[in-house]
Protein backbone atom coordinates (compact mmCIF):
# COMPACT_ATOMS: atom_id res chain seq x y z
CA UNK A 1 -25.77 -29.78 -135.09
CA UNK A 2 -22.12 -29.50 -136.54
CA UNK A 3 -22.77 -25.31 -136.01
CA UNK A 4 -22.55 -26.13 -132.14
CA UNK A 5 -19.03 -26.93 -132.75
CA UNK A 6 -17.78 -23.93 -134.78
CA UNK A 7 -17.63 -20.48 -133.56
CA UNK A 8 -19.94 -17.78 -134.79
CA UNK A 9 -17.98 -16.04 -137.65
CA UNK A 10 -18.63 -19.59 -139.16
CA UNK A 11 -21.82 -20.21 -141.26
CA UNK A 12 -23.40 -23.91 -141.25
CA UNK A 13 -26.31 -25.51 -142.73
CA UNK A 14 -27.15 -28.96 -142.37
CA UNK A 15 -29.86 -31.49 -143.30
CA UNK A 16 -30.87 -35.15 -142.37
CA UNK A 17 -32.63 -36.20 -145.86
CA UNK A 18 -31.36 -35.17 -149.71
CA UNK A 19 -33.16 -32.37 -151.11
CA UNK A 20 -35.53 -33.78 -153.97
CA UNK A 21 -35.46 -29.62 -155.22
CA UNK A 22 -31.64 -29.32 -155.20
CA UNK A 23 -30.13 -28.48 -158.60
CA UNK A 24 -26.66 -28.07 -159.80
CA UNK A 25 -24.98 -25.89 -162.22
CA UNK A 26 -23.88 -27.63 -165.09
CA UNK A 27 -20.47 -26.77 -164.19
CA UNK A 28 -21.16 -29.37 -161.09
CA UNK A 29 -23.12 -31.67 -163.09
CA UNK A 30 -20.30 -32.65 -165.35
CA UNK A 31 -18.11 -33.56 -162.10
CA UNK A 32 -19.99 -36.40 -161.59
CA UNK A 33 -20.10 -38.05 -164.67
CA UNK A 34 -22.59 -41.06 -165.26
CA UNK A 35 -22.98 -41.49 -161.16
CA UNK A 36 -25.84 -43.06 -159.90
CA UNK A 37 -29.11 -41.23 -158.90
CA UNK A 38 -28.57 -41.75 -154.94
CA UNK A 39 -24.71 -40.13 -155.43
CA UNK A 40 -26.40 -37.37 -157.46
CA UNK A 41 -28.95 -36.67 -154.83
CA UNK A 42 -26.18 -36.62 -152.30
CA UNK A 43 -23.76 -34.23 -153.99
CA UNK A 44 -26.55 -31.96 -154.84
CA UNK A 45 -28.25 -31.20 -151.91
CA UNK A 46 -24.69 -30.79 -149.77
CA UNK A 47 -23.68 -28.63 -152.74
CA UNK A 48 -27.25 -26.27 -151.58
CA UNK A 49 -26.29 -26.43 -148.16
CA UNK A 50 -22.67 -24.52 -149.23
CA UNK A 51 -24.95 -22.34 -151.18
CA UNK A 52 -26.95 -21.71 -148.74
CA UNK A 53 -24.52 -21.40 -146.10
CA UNK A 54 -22.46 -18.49 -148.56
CA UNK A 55 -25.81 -16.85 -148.98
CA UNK A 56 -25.91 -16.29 -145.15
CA UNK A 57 -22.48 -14.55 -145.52
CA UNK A 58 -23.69 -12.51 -148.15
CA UNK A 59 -22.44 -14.16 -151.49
CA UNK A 60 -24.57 -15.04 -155.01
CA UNK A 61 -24.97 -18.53 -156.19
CA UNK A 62 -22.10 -19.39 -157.89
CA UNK A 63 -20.93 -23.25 -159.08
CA UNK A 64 -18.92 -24.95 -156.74
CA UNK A 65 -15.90 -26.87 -158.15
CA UNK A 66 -13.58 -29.58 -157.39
CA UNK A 67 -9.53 -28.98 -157.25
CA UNK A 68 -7.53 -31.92 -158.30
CA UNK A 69 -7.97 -34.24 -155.04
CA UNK A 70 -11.57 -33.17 -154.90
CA UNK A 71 -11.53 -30.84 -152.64
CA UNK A 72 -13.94 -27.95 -153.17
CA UNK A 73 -12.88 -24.92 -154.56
CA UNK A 74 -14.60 -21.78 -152.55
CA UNK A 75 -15.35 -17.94 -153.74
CA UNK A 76 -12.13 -15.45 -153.59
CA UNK A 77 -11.53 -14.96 -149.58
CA UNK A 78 -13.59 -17.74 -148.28
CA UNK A 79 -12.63 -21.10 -145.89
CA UNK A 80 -15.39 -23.45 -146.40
CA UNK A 81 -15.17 -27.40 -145.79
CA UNK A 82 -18.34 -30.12 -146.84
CA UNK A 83 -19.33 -33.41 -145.40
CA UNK A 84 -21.92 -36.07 -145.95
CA UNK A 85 -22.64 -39.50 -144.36
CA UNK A 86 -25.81 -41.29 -144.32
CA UNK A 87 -28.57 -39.48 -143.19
CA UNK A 88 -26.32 -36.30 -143.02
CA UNK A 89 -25.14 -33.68 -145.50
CA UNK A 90 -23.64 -30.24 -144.02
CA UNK A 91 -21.18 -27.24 -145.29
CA UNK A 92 -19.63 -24.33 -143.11
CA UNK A 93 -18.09 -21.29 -144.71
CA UNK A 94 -16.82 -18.38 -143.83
CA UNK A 95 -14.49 -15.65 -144.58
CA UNK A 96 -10.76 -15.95 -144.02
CA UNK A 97 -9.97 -12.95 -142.78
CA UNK A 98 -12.33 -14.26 -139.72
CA UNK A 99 -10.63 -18.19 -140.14
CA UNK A 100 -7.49 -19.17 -141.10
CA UNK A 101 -8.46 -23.23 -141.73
CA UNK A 102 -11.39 -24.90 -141.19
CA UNK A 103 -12.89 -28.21 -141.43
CA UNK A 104 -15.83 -30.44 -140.76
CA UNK A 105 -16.83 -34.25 -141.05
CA UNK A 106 -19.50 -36.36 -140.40
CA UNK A 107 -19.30 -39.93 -139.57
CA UNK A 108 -22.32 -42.85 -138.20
CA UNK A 109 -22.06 -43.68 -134.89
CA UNK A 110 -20.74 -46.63 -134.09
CA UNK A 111 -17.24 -48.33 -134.04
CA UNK A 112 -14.83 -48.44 -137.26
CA UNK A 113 -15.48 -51.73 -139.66
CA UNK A 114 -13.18 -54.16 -139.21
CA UNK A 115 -9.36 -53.64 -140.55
CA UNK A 116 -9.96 -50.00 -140.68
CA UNK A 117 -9.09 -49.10 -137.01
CA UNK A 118 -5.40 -50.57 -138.22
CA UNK A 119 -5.29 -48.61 -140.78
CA UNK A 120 -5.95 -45.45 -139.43
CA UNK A 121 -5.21 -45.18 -135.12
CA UNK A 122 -1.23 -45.03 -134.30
CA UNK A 123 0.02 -47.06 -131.13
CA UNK A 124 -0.80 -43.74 -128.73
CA UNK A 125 -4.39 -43.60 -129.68
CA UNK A 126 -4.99 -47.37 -129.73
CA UNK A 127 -3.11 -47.14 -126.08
CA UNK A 128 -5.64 -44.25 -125.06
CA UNK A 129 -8.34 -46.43 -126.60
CA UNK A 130 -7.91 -49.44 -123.92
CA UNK A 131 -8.67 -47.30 -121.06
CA UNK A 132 -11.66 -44.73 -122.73
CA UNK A 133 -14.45 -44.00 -121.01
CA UNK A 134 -17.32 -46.77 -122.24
CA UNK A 135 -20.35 -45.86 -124.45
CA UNK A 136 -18.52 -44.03 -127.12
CA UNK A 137 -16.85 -45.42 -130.22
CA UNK A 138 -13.68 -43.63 -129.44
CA UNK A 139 -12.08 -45.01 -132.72
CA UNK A 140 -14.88 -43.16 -134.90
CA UNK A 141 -14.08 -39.87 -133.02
CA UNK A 142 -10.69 -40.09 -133.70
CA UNK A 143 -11.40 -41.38 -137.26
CA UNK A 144 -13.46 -38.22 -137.51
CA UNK A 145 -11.27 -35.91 -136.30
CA UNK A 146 -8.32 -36.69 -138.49
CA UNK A 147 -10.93 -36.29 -141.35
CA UNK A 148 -11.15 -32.81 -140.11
CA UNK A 149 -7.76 -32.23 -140.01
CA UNK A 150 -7.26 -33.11 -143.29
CA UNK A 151 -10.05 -30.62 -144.26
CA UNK A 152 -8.79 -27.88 -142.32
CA UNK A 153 -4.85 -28.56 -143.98
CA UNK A 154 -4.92 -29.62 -147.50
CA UNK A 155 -6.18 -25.99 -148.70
CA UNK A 156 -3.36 -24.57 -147.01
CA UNK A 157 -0.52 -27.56 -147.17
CA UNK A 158 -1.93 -28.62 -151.08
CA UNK A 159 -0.34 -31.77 -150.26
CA UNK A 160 -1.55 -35.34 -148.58
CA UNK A 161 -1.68 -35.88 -145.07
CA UNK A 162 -2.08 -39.38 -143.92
CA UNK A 163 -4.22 -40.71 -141.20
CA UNK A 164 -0.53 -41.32 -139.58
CA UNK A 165 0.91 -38.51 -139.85
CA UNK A 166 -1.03 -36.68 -136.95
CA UNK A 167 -1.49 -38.08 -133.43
CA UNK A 168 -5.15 -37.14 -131.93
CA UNK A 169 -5.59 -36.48 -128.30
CA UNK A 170 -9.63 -36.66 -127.11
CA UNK A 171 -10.05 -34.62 -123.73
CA UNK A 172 -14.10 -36.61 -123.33
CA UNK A 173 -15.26 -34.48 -120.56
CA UNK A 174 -14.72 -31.01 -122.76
CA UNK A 175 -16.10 -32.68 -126.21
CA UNK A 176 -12.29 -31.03 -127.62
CA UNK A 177 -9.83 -32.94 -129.40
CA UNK A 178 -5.96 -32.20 -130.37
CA UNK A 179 -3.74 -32.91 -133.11
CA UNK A 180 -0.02 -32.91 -132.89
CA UNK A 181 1.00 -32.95 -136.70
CA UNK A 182 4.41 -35.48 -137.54
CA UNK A 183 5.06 -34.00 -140.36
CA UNK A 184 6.32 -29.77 -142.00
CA UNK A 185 3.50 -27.70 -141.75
CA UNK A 186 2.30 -24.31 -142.84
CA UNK A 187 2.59 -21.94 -140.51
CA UNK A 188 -0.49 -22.20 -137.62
CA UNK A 189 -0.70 -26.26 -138.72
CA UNK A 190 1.56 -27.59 -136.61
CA UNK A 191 -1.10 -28.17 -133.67
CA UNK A 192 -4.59 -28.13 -134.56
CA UNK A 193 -7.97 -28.28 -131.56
CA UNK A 194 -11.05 -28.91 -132.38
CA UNK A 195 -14.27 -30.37 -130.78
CA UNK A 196 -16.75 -33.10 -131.33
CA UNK A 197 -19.96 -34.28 -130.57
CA UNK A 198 -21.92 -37.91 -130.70
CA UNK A 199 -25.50 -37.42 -130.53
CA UNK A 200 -28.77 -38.88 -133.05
CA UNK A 201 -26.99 -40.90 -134.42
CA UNK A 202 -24.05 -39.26 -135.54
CA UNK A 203 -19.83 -38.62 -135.07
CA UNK A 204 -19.20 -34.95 -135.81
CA UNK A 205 -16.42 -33.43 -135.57
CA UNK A 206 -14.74 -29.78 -136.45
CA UNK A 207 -11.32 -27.78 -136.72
CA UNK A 208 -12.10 -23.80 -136.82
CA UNK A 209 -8.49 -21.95 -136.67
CA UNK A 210 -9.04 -18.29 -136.01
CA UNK A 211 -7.34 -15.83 -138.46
């Protein structure tokens, strides 16, 4: 689903269930240590859906790596951003002299647990919150979205970005969202758009910024 979001130079694969067949280089293998079997399944199988998704552009198999805030570390000229929630793993790549920034994320539907909505939605979104249309848990969207955001700039910024330092604007009838950024940003950061969906189950959101 998340490739109905992104725009065709983009490619996506996505699966509902781990991959009982997915392996990892040992290059990946040592990143996660002594995890559990149900983490290893996880970061496997969203680990073959980059793979697969760089195959579609063209590229070998090839280890995929973690830079020091985890973030993974993608093939010479490639954008590529991972997600995985329950029931949902997905990657999008592409190459980035087609994107600039891109980023994905994948969240359950439903509204935020308790104390998290604090944590995360400034006074204009909670404001925009009181009057949202009903049937969607706007907070999860927005949650969602600032995931993305983060995706899309720490590759490019190499620093944090926290949840309050960007202000998201949801336009529901279009399925688009917008991002006014608080704080210095790389050039073509300052404002970020992106769109989102809520269907089986599932928050998904995505930032694709043309090259």
């Amino acid at each position: 689903m998340i490739e109905r979001l992104l725009p065709q130079a983009v490619s996506c694969r996505a699966v509902r269930e781990d991959d009982p067949e997915a392996r990892l280089f040992p290059e990946e293998a040592a990143i996660l240590g002594g995890a559990v079997e149900s983490r290893q399944r996880e970061f496997a199988t969203a680990r073959s859906c980059a793979r697969q998704a760089l195959a579609q552009l063209g590229l070998p198999p090839a280890p995929i790596l973690r830079g020091a805030k985890r973030e993974p570390l993608w093939p010479a000229g490639i954008v590529g951003s991972i997600t995985h929630c329950h029931g949902y793993r997905a990657a999008a790549v592409a190459f980035s002299k087609d994107i600039f920034a891109l980023g994905i994320d994948a969240e359950p539907d439903g509204p935020l647990p308790d104390g998290v909505a604090g944590h995360v939605l400034r006074a204009e979104e909670r404001g925009w919150l009181e009057h949202a249309p009903r049937g969607i848990a706007w907070d999860r969207v927005i949650f969602s979205a600032k995931e993305s955001i983060y995706k899309a700039w720490f590759p490019l910024a190499g620093r944090w970005l926290d949840f309050s330092d960007a202000i998201v604007t949801i336009d529901p009838r279009e399925g688009k969202f917008h991002a006014e950024l608080l704080v210095e940003a790389p050039p073509g950061l300052a404002e970020l758009g992106g769109r989102f969906l809520v269907a089986e189950g599932l928050v998904l959101t995505a930032i694709a910024v043309l090259a």
